[in-house]
C-alpha atoms as a PDB file:
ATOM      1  CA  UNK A   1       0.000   0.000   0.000  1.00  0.00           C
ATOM      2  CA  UNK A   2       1.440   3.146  -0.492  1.00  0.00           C
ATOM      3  CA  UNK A   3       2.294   5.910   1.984  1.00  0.00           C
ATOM      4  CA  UNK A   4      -0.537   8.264   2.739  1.00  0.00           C
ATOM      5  CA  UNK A   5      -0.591  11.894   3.649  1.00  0.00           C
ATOM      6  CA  UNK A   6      -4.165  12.764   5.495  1.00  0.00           C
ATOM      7  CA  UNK A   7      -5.964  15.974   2.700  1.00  0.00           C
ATOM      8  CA  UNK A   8      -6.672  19.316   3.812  1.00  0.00           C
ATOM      9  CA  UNK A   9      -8.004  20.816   0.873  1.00  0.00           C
ATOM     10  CA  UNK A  10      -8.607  18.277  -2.092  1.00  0.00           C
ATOM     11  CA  UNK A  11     -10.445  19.031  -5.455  1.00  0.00           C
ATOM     12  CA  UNK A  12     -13.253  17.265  -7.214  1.00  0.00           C
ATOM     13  CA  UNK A  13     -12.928  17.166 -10.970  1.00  0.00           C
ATOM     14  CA  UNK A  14     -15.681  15.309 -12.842  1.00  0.00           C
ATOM     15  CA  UNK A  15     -14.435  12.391 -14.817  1.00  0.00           C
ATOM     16  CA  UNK A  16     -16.283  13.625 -17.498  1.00  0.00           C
ATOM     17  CA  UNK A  17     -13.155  16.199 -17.713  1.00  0.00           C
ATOM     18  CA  UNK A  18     -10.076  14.862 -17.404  1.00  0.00           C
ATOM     19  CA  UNK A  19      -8.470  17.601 -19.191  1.00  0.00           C
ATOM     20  CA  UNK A  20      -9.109  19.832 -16.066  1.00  0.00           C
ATOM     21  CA  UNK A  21      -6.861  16.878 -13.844  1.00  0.00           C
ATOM     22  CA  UNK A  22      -3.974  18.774 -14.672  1.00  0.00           C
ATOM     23  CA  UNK A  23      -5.377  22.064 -13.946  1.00  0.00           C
ATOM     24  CA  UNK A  24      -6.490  21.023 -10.476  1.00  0.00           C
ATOM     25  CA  UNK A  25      -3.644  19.402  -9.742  1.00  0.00           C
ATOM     26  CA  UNK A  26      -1.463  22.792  -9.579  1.00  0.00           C
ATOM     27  CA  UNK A  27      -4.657  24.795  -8.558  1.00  0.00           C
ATOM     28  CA  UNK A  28      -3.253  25.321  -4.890  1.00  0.00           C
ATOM     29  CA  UNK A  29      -5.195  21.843  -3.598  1.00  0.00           C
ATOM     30  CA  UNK A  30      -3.065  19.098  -1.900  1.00  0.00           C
ATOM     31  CA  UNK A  31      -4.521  16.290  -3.752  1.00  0.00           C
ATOM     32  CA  UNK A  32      -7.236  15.693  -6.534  1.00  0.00           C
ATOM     33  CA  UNK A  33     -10.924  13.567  -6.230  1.00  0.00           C
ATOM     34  CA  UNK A  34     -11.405  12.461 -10.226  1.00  0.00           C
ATOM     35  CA  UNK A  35     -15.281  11.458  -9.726  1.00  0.00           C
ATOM     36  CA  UNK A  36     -16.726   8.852 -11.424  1.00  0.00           C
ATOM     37  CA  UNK A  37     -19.944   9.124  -9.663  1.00  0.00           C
ATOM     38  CA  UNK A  38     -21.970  11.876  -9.138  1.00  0.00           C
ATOM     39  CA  UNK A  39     -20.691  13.783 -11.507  1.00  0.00           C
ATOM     40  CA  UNK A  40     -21.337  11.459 -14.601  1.00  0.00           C
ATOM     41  CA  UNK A  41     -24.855  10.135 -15.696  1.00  0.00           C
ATOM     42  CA  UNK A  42     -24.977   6.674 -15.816  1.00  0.00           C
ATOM     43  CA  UNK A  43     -24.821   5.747 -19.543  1.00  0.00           C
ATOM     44  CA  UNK A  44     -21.922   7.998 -19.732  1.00  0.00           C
ATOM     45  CA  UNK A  45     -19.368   6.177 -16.460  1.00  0.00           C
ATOM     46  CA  UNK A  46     -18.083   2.987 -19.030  1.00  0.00           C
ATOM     47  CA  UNK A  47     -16.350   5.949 -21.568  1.00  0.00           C
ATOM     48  CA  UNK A  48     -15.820   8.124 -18.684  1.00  0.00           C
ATOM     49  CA  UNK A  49     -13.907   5.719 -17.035  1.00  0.00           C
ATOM     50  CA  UNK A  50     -11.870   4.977 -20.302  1.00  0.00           C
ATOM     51  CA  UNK A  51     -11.130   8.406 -21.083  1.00  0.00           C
ATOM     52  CA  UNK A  52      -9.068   8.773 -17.334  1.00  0.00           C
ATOM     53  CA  UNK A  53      -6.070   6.919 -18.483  1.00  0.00           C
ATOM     54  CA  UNK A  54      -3.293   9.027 -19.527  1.00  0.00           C
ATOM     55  CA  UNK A  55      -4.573  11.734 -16.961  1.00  0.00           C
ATOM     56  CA  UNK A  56      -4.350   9.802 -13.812  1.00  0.00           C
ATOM     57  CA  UNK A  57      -0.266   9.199 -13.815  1.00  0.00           C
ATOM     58  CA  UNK A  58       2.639  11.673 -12.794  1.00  0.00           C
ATOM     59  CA  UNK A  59       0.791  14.363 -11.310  1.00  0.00           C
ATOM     60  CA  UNK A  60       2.499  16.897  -9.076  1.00  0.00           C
ATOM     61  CA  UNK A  61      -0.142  15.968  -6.255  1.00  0.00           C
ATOM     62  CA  UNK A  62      -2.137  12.551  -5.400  1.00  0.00           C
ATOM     63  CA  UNK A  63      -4.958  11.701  -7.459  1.00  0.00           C
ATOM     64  CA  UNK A  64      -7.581   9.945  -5.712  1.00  0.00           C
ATOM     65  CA  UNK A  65     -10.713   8.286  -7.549  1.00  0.00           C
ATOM     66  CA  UNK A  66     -14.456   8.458  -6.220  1.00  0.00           C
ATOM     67  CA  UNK A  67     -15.392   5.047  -7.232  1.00  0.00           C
ATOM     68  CA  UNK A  68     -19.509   4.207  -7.669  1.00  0.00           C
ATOM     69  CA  UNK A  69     -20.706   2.621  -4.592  1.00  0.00           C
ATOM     70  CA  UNK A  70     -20.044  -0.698  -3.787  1.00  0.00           C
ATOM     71  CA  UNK A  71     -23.719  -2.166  -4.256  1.00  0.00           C
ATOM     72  CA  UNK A  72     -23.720  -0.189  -7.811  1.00  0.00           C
ATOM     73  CA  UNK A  73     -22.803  -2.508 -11.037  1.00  0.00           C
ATOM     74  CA  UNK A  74     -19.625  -0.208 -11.831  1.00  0.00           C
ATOM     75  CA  UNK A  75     -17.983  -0.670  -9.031  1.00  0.00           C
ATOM     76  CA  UNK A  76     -16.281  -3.761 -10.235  1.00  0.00           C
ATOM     77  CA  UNK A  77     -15.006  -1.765 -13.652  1.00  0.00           C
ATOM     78  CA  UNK A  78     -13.942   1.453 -10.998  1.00  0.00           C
ATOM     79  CA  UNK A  79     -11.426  -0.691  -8.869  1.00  0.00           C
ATOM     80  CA  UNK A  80      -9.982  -2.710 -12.208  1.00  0.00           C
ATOM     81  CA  UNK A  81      -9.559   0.916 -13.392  1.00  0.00           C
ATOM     82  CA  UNK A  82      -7.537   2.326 -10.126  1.00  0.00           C
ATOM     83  CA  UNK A  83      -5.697  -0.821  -9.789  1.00  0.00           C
ATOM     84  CA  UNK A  84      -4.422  -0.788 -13.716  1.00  0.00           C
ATOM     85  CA  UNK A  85      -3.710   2.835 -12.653  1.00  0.00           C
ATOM     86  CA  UNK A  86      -1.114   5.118 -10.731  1.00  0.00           C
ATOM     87  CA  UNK A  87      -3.935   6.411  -8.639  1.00  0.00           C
ATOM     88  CA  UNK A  88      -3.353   6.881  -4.664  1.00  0.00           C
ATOM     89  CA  UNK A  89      -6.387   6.057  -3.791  1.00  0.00           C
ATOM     90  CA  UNK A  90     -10.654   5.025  -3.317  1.00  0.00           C
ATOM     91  CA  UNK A  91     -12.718   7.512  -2.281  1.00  0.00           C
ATOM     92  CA  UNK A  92     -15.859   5.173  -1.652  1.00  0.00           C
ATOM     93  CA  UNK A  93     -19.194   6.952  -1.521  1.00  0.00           C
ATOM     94  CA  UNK A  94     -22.208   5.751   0.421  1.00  0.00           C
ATOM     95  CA  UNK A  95     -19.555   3.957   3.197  1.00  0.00           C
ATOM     96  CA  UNK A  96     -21.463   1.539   5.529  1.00  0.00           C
ATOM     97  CA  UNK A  97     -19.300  -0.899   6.809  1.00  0.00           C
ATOM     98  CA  UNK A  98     -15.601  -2.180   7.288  1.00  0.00           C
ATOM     99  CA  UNK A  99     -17.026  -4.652   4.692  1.00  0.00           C
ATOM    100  CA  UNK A 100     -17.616  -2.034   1.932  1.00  0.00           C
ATOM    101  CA  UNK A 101     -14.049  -0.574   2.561  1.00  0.00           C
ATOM    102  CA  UNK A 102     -12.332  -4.093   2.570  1.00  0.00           C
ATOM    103  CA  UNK A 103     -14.604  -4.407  -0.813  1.00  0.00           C
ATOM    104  CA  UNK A 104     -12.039  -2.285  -2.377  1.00  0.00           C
ATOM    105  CA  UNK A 105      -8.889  -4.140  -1.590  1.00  0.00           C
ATOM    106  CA  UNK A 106      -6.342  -4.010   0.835  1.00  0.00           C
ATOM    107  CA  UNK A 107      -4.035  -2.837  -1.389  1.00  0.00           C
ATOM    108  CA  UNK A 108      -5.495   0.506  -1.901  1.00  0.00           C
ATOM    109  CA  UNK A 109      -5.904   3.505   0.833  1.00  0.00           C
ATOM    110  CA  UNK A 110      -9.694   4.291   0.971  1.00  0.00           C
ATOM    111  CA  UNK A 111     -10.971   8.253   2.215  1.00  0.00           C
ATOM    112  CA  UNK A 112     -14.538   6.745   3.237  1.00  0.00           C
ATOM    113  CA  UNK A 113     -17.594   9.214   2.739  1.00  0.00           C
ATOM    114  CA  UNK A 114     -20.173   8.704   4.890  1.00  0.00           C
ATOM    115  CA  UNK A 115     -23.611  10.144   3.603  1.00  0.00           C
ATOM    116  CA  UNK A 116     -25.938   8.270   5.210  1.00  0.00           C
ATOM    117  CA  UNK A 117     -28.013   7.712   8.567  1.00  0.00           C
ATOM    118  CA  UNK A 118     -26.478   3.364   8.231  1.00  0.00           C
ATOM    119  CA  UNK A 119     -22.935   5.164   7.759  1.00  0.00           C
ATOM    120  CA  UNK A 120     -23.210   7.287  10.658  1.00  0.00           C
ATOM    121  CA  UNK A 121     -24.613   4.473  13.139  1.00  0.00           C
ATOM    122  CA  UNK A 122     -21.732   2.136  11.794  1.00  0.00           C
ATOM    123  CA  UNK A 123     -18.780   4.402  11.916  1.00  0.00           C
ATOM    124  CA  UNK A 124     -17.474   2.339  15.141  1.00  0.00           C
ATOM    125  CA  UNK A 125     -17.160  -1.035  12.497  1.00  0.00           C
ATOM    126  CA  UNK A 126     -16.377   1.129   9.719  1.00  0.00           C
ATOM    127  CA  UNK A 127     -13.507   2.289  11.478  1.00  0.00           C
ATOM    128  CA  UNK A 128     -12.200  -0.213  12.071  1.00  0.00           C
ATOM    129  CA  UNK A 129     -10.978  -1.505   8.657  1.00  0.00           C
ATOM    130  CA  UNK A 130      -7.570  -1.841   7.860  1.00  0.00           C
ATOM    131  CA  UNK A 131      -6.881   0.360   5.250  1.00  0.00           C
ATOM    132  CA  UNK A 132      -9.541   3.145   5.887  1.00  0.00           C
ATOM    133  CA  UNK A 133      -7.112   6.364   5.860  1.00  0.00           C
ATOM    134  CA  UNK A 134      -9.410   8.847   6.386  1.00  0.00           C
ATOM    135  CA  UNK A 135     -13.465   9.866   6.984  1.00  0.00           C
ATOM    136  CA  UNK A 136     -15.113  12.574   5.034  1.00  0.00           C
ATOM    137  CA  UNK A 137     -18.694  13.949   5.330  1.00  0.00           C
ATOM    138  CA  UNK A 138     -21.304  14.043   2.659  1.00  0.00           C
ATOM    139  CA  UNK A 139     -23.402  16.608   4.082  1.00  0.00           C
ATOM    140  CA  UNK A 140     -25.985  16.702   1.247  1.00  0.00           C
ATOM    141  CA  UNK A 141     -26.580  13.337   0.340  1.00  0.00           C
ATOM    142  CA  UNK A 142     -27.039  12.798   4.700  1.00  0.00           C
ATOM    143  CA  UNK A 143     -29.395  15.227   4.926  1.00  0.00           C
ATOM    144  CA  UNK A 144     -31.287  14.014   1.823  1.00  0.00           C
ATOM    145  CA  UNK A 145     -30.954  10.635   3.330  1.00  0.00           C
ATOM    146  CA  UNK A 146     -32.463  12.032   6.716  1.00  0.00           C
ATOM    147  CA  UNK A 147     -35.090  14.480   4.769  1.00  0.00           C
ATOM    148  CA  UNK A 148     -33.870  16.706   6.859  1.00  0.00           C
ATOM    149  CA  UNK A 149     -32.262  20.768   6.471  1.00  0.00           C
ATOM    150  CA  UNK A 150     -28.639  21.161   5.560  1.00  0.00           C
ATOM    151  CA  UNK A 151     -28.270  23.568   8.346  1.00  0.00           C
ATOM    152  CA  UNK A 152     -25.422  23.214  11.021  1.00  0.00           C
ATOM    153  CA  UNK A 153     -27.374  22.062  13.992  1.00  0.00           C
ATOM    154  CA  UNK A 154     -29.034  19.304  12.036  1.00  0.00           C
ATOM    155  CA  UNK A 155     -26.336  18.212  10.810  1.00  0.00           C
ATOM    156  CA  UNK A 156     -24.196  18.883  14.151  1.00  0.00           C
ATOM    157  CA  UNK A 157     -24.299  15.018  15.626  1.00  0.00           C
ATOM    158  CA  UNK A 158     -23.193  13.524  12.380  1.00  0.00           C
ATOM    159  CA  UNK A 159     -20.232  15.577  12.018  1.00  0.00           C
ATOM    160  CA  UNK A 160     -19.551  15.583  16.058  1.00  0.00           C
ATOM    161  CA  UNK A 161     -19.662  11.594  15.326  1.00  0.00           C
ATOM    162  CA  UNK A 162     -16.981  11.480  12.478  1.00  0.00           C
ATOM    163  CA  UNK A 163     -14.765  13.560  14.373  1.00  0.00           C
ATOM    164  CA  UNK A 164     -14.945  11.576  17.486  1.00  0.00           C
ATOM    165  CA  UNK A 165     -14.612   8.180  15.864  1.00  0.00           C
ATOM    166  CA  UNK A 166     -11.884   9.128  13.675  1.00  0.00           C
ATOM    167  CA  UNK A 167     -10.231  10.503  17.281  1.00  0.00           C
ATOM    168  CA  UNK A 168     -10.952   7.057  18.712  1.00  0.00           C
ATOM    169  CA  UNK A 169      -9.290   5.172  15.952  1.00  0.00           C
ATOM    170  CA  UNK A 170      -6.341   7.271  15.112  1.00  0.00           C
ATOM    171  CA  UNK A 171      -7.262   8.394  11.956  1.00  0.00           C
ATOM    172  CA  UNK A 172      -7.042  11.393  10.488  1.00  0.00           C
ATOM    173  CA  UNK A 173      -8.827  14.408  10.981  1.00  0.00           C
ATOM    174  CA  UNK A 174     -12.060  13.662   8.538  1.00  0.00           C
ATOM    175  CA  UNK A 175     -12.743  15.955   5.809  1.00  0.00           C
ATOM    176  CA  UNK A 176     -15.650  17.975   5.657  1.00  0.00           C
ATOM    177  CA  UNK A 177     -18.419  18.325   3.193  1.00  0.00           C
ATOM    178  CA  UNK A 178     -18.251  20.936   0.282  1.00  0.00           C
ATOM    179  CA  UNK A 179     -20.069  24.234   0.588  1.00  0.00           C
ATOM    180  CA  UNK A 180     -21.804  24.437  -2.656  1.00  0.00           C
ATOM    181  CA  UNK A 181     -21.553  28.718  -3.329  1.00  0.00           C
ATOM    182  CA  UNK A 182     -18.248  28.867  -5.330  1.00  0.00           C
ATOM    183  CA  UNK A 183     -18.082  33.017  -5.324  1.00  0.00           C
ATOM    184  CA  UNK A 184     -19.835  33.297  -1.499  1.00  0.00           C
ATOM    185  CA  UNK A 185     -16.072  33.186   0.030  1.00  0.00           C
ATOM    186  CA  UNK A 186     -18.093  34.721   3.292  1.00  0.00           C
ATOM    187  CA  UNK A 187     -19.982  31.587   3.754  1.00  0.00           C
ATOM    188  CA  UNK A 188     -16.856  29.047   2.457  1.00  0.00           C
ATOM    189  CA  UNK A 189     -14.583  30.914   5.283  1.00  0.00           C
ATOM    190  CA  UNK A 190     -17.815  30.310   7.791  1.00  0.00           C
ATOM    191  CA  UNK A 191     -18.158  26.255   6.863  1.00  0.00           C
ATOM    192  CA  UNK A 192     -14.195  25.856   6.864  1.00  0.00           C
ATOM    193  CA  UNK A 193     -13.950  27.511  10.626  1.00  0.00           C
ATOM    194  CA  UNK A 194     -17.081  25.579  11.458  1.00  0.00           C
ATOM    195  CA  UNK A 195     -15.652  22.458  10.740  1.00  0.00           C
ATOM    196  CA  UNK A 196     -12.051  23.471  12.320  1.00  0.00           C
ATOM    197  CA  UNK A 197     -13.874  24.071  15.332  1.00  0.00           C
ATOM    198  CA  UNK A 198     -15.712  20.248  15.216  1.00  0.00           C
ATOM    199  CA  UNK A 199     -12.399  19.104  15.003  1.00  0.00           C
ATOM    200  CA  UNK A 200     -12.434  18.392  11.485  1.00  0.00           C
ATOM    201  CA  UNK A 201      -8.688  18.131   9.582  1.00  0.00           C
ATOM    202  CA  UNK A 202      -9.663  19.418   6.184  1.00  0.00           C
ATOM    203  CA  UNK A 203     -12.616  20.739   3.395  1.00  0.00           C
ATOM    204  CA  UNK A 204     -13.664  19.354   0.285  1.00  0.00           C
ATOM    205  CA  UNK A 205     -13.714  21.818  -2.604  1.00  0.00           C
ATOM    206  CA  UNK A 206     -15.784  21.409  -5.927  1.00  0.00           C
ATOM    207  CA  UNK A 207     -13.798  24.974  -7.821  1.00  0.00           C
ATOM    208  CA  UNK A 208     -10.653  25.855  -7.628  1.00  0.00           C
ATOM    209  CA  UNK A 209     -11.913  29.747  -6.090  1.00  0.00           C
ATOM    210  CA  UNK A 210     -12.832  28.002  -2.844  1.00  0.00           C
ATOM    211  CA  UNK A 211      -8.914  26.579  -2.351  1.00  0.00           C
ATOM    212  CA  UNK A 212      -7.562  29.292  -1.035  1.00  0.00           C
ATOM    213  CA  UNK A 213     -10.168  30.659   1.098  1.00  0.00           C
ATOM    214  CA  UNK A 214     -10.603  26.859   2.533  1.00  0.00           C
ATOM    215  CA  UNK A 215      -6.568  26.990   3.687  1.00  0.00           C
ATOM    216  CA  UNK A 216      -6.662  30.106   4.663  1.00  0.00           C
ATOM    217  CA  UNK A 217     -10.005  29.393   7.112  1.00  0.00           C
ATOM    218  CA  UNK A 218      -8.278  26.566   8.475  1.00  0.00           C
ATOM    219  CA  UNK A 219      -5.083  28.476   9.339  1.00  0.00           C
ATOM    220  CA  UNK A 220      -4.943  29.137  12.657  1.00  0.00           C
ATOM    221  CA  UNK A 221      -4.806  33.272  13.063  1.00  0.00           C
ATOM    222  CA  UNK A 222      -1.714  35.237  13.853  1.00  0.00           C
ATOM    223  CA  UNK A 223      -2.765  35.491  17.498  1.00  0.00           C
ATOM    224  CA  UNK A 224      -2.715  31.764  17.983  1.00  0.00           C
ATOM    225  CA  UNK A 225      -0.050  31.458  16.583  1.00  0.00           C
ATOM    226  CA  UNK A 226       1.825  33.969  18.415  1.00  0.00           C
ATOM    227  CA  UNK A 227       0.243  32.293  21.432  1.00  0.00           C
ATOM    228  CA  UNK A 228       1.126  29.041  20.894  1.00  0.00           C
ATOM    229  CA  UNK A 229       4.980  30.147  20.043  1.00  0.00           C
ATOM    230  CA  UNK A 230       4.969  32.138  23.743  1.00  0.00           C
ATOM    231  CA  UNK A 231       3.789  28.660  25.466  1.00  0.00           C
ATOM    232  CA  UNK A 232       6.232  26.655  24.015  1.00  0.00           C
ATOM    233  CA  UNK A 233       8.719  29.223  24.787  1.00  0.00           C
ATOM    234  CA  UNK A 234       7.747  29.517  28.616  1.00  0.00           C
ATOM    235  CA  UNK A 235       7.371  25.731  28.651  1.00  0.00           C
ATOM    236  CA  UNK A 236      11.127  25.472  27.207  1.00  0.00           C
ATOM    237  CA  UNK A 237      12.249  28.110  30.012  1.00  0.00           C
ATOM    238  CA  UNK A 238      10.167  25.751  32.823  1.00  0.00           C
ATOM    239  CA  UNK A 239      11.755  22.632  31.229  1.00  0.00           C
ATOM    240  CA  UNK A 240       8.297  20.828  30.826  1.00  0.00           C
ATOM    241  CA  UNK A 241       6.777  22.191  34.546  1.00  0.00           C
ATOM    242  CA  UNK A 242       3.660  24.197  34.796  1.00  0.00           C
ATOM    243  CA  UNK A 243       4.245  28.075  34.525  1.00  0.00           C
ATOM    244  CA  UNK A 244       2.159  30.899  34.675  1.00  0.00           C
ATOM    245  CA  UNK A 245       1.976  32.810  31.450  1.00  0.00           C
ATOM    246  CA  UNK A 246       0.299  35.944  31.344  1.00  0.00           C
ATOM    247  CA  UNK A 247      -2.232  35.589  34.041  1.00  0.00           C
ATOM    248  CA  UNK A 248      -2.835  31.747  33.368  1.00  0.00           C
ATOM    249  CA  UNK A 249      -1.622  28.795  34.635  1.00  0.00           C
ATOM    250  CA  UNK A 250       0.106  26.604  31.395  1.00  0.00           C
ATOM    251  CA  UNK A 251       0.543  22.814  31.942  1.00  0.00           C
ATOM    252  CA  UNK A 252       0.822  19.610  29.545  1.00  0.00           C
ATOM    253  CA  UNK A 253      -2.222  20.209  27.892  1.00  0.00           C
ATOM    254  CA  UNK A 254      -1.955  23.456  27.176  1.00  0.00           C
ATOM    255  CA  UNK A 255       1.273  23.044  25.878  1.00  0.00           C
ATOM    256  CA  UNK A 256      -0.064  20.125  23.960  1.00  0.00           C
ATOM    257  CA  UNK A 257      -2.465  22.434  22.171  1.00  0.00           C
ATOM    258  CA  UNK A 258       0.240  24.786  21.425  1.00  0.00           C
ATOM    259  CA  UNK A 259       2.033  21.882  19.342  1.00  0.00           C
ATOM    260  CA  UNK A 260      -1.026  20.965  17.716  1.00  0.00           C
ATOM    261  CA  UNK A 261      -1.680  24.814  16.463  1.00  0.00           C
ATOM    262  CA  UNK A 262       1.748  25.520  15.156  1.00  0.00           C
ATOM    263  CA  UNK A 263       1.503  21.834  13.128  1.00  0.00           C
ATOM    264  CA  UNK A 264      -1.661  23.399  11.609  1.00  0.00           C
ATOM    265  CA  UNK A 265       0.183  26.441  11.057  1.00  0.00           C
ATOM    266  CA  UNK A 266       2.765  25.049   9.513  1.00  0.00           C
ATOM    267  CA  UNK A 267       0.889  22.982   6.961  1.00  0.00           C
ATOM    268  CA  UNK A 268      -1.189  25.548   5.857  1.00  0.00           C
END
């Protein structure tokens, strides 16, 4: 299997397209989604499929596939495709069990996209297979699933759930779901802190315009940073004991955080 790097801000392209692979792939994202599923009708996936090869290979960033769901009759034709390929990955849509991830083979890293009431209520099995890298939300085919509103509190114990299983298995922060205004870069910054908040590691995009407003959302601000630079500083002058900084008492924890803001920081 080879080596993967948890995404922050990867790209869908629709396989329909594969021209704009390229394109994406030095658009500013950290990896590209080539989607063979809900971005191509169905009598139009066999020559999508087809037309990928040649795009796929020697790209300056990873180039994942979103495969058709495993209970779909392409998804046989998507994994010969990405194994025949230099792809780095499955994403697998409509994810409902460790069973549907070890579907794809072991031999491939799979981002699992959980869009579904089944997929949320299974995440502790899901989790659990071996070569599940990474979780990412689909917010709007959940809340289609659920007939419910796309708004943040309805959708608040789904994403509060792929946060906290992801924590629980040591896998990567989960990706969230795309925000689907391309020029609102108000509301894109609001859904990228949102989800920074949850504890969520990165943001789909569907247009290259979102990219940079995703990274910077996600970057932690200038005060944090500074913050986090003076902890580690006082906790390098205490030699790892608890010191008061600035009115406040700074221990492991704190100085844990401090770590885990200046990683963000310096990924971003």
């Amino acid at each position: 299997m080879t080596d993967f790097q948890p995404l922050i801000a990867p790209l869908f392209v629709p396989a329909t397209r594969p021209d704009r692979i390229v394109k994406a792939a030095r658009s500013g994202a950290d990896a590209v989604i080539v989607d063979l599923e809900d971005a191509v009708p169905a009598l139009e996936k066999d020559h999508a499929r087809s037309g990928l090869a040649g795009f796929v290979a020697n790209q300056p960033v990873p180039v994942f596939v979103r495969v058709n769901a495993v209970r779909t009759q392409w998804f046989d034709s998507d994994i010969a495709f990405v194994k025949g390929n230099d792809v780095a990955g499955v994403m697998l849509p409509k994810t409902q069990s460790a069973a549907d991830i070890a579907a794809v083979g072991l031999d491939l890293p799979v981002i699992g996209l959980i869009e579904s009431a089944i997929g949320v209520t299974s995440l502790s099995d899901i989790c659990t297979a071996s070569n599940l890298k990474q979780l990412a939300f689909g917010s709007i085919d959940y809340a289609l699933d659920l007939g419910c509103t796309e708004d943040r509190g309805a959708l608040l114990l789904a994403r509060l759930s792929i946060v906290t299983q992801s924590r629980a298995h040591n896998l990567a922060g989960p990706l969230d779901g795309v925000t689907g205004s391309i020029s609102d870069t108000d509301l894109i910054a609001s859904d990228t802190q949102y989800a920074v908040q949850l504890g969520f590691g990165g943001k789909l995009a569907i247009h290259p315009k979102q990219l940079g407003v995703v990274r910077m959302a996600m970057a932690p601000s200038e005060k944090d940073v500074a913050w986090a630079k003076a902890v580690c500083a006082a906790n390098e002058t205490s030699g790892g004991a608890a010191v008061l900084l600035d009115g406040r008492m700074i221990d492991a924890p704190v100085f844990a955080k401090a770590h885990q803001i200046l990683k963000r920081h310096s990924y971003l």
